[in-house]
C-alpha atoms as a PDB file:
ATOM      1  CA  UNK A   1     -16.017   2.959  -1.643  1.00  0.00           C
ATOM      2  CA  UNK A   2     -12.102   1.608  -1.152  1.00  0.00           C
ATOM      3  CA  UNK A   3      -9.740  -0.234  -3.511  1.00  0.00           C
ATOM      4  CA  UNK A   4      -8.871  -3.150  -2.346  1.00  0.00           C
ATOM      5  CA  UNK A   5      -9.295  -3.101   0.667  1.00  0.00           C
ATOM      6  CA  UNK A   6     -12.634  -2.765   2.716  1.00  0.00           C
ATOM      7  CA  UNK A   7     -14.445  -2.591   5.623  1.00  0.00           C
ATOM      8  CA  UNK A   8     -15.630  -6.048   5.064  1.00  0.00           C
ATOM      9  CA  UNK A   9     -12.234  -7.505   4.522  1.00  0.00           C
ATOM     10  CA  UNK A  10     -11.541  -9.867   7.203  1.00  0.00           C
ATOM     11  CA  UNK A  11      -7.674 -10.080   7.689  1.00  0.00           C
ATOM     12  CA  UNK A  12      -5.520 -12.594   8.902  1.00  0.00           C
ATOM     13  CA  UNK A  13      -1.519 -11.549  10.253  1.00  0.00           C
ATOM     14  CA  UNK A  14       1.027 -14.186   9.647  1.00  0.00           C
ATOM     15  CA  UNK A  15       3.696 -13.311  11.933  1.00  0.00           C
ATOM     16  CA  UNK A  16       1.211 -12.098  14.241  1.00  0.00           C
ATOM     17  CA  UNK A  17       2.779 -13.565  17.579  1.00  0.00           C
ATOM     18  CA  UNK A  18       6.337 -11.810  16.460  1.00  0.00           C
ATOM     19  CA  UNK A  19       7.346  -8.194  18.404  1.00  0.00           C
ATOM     20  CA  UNK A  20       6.423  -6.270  14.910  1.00  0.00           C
ATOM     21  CA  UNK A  21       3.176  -9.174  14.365  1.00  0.00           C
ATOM     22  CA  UNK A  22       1.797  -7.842  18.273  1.00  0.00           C
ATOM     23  CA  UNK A  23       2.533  -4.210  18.004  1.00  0.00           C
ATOM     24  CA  UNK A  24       1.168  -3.496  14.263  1.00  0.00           C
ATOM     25  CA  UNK A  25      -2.426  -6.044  15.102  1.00  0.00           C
ATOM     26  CA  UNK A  26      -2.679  -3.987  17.985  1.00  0.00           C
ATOM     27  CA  UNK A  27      -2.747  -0.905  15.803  1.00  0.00           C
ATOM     28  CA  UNK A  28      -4.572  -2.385  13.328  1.00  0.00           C
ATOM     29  CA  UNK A  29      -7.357  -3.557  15.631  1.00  0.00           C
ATOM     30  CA  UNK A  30      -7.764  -0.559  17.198  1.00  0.00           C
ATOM     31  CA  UNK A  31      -8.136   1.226  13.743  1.00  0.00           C
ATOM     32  CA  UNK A  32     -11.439  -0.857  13.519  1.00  0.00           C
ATOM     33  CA  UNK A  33      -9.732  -3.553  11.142  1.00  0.00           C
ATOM     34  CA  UNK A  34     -11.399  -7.092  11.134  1.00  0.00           C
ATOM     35  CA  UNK A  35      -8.486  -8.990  12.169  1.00  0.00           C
ATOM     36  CA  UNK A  36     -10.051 -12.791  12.585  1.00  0.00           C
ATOM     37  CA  UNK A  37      -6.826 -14.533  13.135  1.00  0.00           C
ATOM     38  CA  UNK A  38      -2.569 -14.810  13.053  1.00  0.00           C
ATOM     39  CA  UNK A  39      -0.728 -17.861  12.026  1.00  0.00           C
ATOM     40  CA  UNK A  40       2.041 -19.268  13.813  1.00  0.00           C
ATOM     41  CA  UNK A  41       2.445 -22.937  13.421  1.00  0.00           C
ATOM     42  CA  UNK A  42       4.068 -23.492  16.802  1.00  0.00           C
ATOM     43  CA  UNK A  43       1.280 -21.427  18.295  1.00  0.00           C
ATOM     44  CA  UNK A  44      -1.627 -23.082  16.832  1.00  0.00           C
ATOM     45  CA  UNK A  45      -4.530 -23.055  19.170  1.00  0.00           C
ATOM     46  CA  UNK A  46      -3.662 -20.430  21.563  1.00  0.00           C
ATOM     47  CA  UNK A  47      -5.904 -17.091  21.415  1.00  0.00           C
ATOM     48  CA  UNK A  48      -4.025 -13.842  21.801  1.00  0.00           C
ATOM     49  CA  UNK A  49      -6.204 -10.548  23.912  1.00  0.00           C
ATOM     50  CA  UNK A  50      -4.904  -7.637  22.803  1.00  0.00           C
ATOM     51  CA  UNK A  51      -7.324  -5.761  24.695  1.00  0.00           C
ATOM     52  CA  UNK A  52      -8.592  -3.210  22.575  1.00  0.00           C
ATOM     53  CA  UNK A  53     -12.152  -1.849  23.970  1.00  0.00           C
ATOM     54  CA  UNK A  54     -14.884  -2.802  22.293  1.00  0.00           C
ATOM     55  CA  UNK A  55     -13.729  -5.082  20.148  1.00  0.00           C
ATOM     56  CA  UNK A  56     -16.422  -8.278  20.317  1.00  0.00           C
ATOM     57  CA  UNK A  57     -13.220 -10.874  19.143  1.00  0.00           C
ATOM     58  CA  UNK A  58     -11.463  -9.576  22.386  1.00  0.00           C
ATOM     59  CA  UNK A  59     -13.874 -11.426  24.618  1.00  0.00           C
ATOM     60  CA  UNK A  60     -12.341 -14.773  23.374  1.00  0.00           C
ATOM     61  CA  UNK A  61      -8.791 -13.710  22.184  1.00  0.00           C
ATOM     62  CA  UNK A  62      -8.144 -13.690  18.602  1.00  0.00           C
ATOM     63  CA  UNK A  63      -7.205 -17.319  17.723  1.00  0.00           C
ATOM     64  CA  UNK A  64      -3.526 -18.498  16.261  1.00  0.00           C
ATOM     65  CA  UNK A  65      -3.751 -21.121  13.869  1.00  0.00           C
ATOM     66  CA  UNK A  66      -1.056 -23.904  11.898  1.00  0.00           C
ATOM     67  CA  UNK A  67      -1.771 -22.633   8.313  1.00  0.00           C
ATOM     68  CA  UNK A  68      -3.068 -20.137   6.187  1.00  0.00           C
ATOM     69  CA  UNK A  69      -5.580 -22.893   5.100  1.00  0.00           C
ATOM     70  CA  UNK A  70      -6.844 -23.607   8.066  1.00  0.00           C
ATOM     71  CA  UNK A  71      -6.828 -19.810   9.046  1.00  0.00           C
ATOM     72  CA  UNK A  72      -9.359 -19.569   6.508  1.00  0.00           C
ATOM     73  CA  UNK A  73     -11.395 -22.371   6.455  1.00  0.00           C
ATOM     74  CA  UNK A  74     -12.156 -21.008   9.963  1.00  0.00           C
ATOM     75  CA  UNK A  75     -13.133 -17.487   9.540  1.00  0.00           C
ATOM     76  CA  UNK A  76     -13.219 -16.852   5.939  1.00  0.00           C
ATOM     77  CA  UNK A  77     -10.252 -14.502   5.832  1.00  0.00           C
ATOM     78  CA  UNK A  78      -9.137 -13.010   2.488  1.00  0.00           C
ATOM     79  CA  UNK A  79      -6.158 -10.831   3.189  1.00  0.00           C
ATOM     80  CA  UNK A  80      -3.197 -11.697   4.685  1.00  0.00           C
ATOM     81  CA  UNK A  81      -0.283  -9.505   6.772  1.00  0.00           C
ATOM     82  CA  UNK A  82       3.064 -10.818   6.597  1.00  0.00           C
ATOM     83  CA  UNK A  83       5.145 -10.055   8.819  1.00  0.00           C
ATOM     84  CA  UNK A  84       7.866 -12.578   8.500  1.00  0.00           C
ATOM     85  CA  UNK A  85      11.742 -12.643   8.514  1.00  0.00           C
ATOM     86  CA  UNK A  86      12.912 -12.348   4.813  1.00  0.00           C
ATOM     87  CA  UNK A  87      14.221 -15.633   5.133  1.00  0.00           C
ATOM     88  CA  UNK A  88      10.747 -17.063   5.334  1.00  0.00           C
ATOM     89  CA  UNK A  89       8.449 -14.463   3.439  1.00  0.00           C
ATOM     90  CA  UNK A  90       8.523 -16.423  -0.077  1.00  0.00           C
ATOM     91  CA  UNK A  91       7.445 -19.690   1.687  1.00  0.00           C
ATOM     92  CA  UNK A  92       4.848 -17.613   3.814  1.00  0.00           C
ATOM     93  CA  UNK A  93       3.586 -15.957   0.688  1.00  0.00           C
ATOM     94  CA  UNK A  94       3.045 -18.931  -1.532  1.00  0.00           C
ATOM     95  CA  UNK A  95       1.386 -20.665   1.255  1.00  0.00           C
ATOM     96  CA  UNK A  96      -1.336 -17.358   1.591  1.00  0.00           C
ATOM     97  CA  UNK A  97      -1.928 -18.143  -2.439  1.00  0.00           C
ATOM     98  CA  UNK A  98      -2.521 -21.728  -2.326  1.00  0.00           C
ATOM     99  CA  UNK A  99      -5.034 -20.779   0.736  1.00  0.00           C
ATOM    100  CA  UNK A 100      -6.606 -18.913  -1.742  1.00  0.00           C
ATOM    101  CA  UNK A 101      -6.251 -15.598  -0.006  1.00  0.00           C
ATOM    102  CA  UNK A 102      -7.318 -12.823  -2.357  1.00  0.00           C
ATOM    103  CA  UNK A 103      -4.833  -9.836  -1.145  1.00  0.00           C
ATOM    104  CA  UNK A 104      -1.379 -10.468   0.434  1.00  0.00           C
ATOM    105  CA  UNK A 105       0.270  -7.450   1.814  1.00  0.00           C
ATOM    106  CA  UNK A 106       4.162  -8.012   2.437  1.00  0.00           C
ATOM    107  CA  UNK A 107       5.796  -5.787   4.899  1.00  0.00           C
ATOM    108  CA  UNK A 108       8.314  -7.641   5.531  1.00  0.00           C
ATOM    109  CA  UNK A 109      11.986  -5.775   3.761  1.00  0.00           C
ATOM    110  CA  UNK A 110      15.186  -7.329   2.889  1.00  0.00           C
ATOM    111  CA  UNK A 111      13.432 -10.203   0.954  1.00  0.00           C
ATOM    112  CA  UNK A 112      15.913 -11.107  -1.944  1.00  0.00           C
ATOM    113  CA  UNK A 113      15.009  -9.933  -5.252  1.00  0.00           C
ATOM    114  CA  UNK A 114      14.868 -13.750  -6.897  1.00  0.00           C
ATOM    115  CA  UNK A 115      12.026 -14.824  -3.659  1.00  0.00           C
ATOM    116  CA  UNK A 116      10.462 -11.657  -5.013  1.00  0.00           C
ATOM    117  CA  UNK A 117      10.254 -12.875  -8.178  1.00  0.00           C
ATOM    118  CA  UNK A 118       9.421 -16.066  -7.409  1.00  0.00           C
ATOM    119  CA  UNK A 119       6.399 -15.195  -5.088  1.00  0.00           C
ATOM    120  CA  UNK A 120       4.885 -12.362  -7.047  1.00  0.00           C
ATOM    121  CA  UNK A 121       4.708 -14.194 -10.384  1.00  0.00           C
ATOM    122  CA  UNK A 122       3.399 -17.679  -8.021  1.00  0.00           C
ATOM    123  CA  UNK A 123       0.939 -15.373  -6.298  1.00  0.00           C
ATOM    124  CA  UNK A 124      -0.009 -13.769  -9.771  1.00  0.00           C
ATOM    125  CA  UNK A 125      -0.963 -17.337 -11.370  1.00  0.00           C
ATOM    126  CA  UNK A 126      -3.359 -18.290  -8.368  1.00  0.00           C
ATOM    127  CA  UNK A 127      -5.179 -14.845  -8.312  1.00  0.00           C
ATOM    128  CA  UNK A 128      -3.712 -13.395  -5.534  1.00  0.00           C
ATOM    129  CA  UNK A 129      -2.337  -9.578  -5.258  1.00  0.00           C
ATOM    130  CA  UNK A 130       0.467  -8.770  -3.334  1.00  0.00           C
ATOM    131  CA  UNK A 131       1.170  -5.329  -2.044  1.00  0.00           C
ATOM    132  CA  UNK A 132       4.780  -4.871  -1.175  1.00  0.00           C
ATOM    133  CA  UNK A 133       7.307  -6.081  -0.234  1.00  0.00           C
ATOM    134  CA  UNK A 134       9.255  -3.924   2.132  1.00  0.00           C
ATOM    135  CA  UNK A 135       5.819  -1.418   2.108  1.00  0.00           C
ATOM    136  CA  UNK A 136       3.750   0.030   4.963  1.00  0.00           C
ATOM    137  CA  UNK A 137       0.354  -1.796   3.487  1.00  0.00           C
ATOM    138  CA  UNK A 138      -2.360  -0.016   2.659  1.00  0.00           C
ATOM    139  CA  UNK A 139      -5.396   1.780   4.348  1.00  0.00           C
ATOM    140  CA  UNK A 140      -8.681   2.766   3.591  1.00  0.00           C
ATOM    141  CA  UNK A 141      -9.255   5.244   6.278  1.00  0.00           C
ATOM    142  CA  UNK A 142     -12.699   4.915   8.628  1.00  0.00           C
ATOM    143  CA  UNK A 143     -13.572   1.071   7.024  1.00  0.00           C
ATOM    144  CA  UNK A 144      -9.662  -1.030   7.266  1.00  0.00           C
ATOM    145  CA  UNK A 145      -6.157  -0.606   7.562  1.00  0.00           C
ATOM    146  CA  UNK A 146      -3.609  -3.384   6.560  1.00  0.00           C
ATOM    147  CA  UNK A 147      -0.565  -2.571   7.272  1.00  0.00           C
ATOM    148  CA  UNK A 148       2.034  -0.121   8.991  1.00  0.00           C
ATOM    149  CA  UNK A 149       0.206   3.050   7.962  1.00  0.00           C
ATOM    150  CA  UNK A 150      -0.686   5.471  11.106  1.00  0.00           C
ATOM    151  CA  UNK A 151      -4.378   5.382  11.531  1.00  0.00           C
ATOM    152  CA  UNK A 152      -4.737   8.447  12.964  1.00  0.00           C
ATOM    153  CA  UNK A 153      -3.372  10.786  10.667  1.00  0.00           C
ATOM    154  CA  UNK A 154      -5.742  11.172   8.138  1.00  0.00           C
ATOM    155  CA  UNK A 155      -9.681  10.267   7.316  1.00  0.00           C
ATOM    156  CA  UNK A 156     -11.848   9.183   4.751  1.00  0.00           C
ATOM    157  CA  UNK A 157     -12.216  11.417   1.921  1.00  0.00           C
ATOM    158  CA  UNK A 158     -12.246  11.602  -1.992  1.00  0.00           C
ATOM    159  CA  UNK A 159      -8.108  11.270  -2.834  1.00  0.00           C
ATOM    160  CA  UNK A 160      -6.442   7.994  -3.610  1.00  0.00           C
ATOM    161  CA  UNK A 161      -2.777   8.041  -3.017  1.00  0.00           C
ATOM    162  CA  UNK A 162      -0.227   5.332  -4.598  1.00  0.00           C
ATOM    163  CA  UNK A 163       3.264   5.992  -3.058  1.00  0.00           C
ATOM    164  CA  UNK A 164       6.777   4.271  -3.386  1.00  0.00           C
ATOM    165  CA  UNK A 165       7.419   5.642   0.082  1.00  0.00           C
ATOM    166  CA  UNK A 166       6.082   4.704   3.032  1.00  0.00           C
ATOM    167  CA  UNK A 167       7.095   7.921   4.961  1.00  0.00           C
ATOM    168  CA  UNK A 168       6.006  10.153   2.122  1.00  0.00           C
ATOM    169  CA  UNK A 169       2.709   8.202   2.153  1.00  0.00           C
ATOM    170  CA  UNK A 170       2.286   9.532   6.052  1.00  0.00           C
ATOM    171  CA  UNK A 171       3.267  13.110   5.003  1.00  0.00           C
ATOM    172  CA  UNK A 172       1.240  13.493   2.270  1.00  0.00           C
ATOM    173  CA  UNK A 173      -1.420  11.800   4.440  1.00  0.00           C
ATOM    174  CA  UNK A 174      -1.114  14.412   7.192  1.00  0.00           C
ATOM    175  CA  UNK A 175      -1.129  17.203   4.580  1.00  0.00           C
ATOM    176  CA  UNK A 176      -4.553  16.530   2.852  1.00  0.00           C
ATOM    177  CA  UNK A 177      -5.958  15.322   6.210  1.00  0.00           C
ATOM    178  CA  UNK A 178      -8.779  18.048   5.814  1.00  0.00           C
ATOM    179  CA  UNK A 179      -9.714  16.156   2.227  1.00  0.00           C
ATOM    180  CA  UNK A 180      -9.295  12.883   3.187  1.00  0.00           C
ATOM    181  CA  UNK A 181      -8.708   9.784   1.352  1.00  0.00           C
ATOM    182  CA  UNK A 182     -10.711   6.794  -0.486  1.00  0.00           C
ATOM    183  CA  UNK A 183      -7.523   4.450  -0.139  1.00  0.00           C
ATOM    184  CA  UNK A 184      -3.609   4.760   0.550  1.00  0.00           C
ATOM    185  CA  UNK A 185      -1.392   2.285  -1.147  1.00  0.00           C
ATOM    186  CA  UNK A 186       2.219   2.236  -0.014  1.00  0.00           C
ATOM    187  CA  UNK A 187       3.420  -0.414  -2.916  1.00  0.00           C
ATOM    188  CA  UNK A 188       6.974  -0.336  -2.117  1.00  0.00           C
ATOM    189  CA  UNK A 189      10.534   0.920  -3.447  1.00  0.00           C
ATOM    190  CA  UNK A 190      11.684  -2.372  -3.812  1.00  0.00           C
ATOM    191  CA  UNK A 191      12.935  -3.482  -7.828  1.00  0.00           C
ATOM    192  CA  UNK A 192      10.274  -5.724  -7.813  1.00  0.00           C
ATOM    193  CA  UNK A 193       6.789  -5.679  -6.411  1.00  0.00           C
ATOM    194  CA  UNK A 194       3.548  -7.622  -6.593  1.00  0.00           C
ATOM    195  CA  UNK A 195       1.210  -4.193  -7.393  1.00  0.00           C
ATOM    196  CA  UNK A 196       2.132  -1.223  -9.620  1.00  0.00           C
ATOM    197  CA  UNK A 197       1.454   2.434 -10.044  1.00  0.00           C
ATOM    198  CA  UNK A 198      -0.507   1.647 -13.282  1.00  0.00           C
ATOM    199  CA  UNK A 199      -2.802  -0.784 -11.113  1.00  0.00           C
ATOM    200  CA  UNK A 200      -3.681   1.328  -8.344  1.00  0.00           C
ATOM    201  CA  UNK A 201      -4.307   4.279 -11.275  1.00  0.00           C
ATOM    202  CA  UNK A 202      -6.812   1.567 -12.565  1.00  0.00           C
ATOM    203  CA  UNK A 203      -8.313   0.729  -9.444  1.00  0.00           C
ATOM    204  CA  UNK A 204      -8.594   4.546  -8.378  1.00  0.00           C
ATOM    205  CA  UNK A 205     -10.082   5.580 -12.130  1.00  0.00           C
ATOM    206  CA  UNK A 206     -12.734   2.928 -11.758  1.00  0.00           C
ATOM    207  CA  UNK A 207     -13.785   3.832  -8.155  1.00  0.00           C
ATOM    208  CA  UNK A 208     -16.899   6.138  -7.992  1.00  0.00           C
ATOM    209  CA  UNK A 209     -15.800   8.102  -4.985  1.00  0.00           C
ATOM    210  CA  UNK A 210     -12.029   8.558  -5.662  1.00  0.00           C
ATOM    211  CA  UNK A 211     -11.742  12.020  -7.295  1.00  0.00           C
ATOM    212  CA  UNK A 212      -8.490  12.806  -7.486  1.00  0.00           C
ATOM    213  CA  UNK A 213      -5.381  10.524  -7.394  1.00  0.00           C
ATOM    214  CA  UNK A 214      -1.524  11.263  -6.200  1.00  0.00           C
ATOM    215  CA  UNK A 215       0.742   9.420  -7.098  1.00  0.00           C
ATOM    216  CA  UNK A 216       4.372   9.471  -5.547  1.00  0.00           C
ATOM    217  CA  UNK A 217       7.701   8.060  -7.324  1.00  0.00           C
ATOM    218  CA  UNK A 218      11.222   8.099  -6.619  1.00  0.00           C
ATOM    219  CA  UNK A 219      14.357   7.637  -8.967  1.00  0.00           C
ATOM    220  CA  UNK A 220      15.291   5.259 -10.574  1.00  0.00           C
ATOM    221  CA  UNK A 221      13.832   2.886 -12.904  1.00  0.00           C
ATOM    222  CA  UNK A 222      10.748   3.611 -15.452  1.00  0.00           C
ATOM    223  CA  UNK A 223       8.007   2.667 -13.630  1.00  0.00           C
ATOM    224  CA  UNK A 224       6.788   6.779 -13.389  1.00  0.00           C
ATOM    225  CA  UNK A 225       7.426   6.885 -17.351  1.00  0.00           C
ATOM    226  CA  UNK A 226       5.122   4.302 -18.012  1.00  0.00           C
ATOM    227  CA  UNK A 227       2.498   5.271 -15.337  1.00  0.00           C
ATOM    228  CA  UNK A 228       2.355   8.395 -17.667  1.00  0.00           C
ATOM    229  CA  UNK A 229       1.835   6.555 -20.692  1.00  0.00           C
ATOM    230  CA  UNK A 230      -0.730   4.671 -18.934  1.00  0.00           C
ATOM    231  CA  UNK A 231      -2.403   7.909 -17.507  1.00  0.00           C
ATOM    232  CA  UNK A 232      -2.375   9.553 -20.786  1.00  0.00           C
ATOM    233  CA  UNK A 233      -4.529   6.678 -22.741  1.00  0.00           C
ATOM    234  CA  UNK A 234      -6.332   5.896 -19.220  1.00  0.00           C
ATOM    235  CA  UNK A 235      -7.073   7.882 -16.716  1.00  0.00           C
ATOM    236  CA  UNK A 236      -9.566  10.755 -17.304  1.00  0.00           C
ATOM    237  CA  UNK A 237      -9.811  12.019 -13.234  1.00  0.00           C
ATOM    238  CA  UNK A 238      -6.835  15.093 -12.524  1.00  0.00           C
ATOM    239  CA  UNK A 239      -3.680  13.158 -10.967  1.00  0.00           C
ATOM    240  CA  UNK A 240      -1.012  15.087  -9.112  1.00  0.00           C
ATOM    241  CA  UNK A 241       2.394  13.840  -8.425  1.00  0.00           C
ATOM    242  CA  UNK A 242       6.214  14.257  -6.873  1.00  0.00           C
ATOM    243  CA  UNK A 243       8.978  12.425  -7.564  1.00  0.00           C
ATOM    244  CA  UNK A 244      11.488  12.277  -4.761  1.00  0.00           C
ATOM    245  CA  UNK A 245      15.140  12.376  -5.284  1.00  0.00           C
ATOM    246  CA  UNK A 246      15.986  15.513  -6.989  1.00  0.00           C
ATOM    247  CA  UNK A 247      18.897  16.323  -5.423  1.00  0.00           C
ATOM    248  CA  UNK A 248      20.310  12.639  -5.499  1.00  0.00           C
ATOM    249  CA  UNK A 249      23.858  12.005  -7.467  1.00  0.00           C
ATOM    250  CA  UNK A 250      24.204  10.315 -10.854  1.00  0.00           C
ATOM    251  CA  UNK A 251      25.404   6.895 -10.690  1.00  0.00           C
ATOM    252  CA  UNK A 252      24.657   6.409  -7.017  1.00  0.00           C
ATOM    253  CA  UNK A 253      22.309   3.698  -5.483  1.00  0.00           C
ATOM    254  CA  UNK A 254      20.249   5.327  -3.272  1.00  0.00           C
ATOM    255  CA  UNK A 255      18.127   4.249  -0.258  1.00  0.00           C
ATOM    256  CA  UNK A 256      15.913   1.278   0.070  1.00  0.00           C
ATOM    257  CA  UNK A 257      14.479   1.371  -3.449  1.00  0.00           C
ATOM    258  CA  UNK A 258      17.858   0.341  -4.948  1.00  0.00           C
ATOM    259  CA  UNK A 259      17.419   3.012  -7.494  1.00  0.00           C
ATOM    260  CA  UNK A 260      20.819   3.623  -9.480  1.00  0.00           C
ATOM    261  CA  UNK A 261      20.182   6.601 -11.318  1.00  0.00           C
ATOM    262  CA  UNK A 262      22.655   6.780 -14.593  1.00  0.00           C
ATOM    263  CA  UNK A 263      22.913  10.455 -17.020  1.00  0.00           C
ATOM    264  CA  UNK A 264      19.237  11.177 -17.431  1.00  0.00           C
ATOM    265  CA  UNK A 265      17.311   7.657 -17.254  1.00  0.00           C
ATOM    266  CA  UNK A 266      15.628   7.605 -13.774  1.00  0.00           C
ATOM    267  CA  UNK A 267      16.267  10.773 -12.592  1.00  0.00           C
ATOM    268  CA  UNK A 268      13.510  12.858 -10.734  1.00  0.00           C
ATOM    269  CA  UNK A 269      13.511  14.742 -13.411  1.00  0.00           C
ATOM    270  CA  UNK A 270      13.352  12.909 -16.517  1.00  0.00           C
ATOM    271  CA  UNK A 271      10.412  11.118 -14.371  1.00  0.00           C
ATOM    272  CA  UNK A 272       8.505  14.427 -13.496  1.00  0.00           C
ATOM    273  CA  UNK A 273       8.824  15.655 -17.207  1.00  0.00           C
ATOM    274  CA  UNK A 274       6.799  12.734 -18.424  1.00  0.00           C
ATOM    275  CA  UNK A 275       4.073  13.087 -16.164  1.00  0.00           C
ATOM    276  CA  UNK A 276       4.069  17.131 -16.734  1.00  0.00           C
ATOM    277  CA  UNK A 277       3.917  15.849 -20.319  1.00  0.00           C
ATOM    278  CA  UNK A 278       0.227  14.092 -19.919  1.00  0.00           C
ATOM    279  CA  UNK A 279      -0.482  16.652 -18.141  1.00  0.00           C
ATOM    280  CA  UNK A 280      -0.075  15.371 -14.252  1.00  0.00           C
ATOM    281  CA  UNK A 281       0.535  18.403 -12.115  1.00  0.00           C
ATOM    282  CA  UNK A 282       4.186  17.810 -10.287  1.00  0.00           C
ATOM    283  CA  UNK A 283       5.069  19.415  -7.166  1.00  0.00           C
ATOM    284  CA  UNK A 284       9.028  20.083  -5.955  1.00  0.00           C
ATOM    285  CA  UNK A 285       8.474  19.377  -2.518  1.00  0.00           C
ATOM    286  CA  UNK A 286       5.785  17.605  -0.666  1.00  0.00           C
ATOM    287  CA  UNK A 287       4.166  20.546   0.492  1.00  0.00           C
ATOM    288  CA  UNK A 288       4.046  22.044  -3.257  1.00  0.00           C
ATOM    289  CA  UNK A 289       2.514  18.708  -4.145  1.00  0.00           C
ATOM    290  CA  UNK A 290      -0.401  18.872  -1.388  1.00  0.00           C
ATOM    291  CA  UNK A 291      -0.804  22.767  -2.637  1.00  0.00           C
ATOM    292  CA  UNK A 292      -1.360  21.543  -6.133  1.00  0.00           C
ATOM    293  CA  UNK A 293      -3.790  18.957  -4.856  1.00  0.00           C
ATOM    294  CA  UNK A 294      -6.171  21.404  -3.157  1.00  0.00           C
ATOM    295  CA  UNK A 295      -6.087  23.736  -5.882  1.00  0.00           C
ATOM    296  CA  UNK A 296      -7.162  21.433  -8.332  1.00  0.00           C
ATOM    297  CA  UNK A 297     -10.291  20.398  -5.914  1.00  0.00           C
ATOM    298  CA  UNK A 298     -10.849  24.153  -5.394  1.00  0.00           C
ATOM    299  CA  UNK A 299     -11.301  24.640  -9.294  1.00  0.00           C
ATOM    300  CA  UNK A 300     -13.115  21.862  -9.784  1.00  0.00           C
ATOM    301  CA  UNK A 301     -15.747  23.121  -6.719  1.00  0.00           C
ATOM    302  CA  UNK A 302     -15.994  25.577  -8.385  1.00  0.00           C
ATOM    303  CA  UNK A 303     -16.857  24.524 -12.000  1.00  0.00           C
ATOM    304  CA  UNK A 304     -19.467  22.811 -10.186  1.00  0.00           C
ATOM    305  CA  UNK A 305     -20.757  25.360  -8.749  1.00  0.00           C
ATOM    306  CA  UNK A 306     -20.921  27.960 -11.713  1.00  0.00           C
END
């Protein structure tokens, strides 16, 4: 199984005819994802061949059209990539909900907090789930990939990762390539975003085939601190995390999550001493955190086994 994202999901790029649009659906299609359509509403009605081998939409192009609506009135799409300039990613988002697209994932960075606000709470009251903004996506390796994420780095396997960071997602990725993962959700640093830690722990505990979750933070915030809460009266599989910023300066806004970090609220390590507290496993570095990971799978082989 995935969460949220599957084999049968049949996605739709808005943005698609944009430098970033071409270059990611290219990726994306040739990572076996069902892309049935962009939308460009000055491009409506033109197909675009991206030539990927074997792909039976290739034969005709993949089709541009006006809308979201009409995008999937046509092909029954019900995820959308947006890859949009800020200045147009709220409209571009609401129009995906009113579509009725199920799963919106928002690449697009430098939105405005208040359009982030605006569209996440809009998208939330018609049913839709956004993933992002400023994220890589999300990829269920083998079956989809929506997104940014490198295809090619890791397969499908039994760990579902929820990261903050997209280049921490990749590395973490890359580490556990030999294990694999059920689904990789890069939900953004941004202050505010359309899908949490605490969902993707929900998705992941309810998922038959996801057994073991990892779960990356940075500083700043609470959003780790009440993941732990949630993991402590929720989540029964082993989760192992890693909070990145431990070397960051008090008082300091750091990178693109915004994170100001004042005495100990937000720090990495206020954040990694709740999770220890629950009992989450916590590695110092990436590396340590991938160690942790495959011991906990070796121990649990071999209570299996004994």
């Amino acid at each position: 199984m995935a969460v949220y994202l599957t084999k049968e999901s049949k996605v739709l790029v808005q943005g698609m005819t944009g430098g970033e649009g071409m270059k990611h659906t290219r990726r994306m299609l040739a990572a076996g994802t069902n892309v049935v359509g962009g939308v460009n509403p000055r491009k409506a009605g033109r197909t675009v061949d991206f030539g990927i081998p074997g792909r039976v939409s290739d034969l005709a192009g993949i089709p541009v059209f006006g809308s979201v609506h009409e995008g999937r009135e046509a092909t029954g799409a019900d995820v959308s990539v947006v890859f949009v300039p800020p200045a147009f990613a709220k409209a571009a988002v609401m129009e995906a909900a009113d579509a009725g697209i199920g799963l919106a994932v928002v690449i697009t960075e430098g939105i405005p907090v208040h359009d982030s606000v605006a569209f996440t709470s809009y998208a939330r009251r018609r049913g839709t789930r956004i993933i992002g903004p400023n994220c890589p996506g999300l990829i269920s390796p083998g079956q989809s990939n929506a997104g940014i994420i490198p295809a090619d780095i890791a397969g499908p396997g039994r760990i579902g990762l929820v990261s903050k960071s997209g280049t921490l997602t990749y590395q973490l990725m890359y580490e556990l390539r030999d294990i694999g993962f059920s689904t990789c959700v890069g939900i953004g640093g941004d202050p505010v975003v359309g899908t949490t830690h605490i969902d993707c722990l929900t998705a992941f505990e309810a998922d038959p085939d996801t057994e073991l979750i990892v779960m990356i933070g940075e500083i700043g915030g609470d959003a780790e601190e009440r993941a732990a809460a949630y993991i402590r009266d929720h989540v029964t599989k082993p989760v192992v995390g890693y909070v990145a910023g431990f070397t960051a300066p008090e008082g300091r806004t750091m990178g693109h999550a915004g994170a100001i970090v004042s005495g100990s609220s937000g720090t990495a390590q206020a954040k990694k001493e709740a999770l220890e507290g629950v009992g989450v496993k916590v590695g110092d570095t990436p590396t340590e955190t991938a160690r942790l990971v495959l011991t906990l799978l070796e121990a649990e082989r071999d209570v299996t086994h004994s």
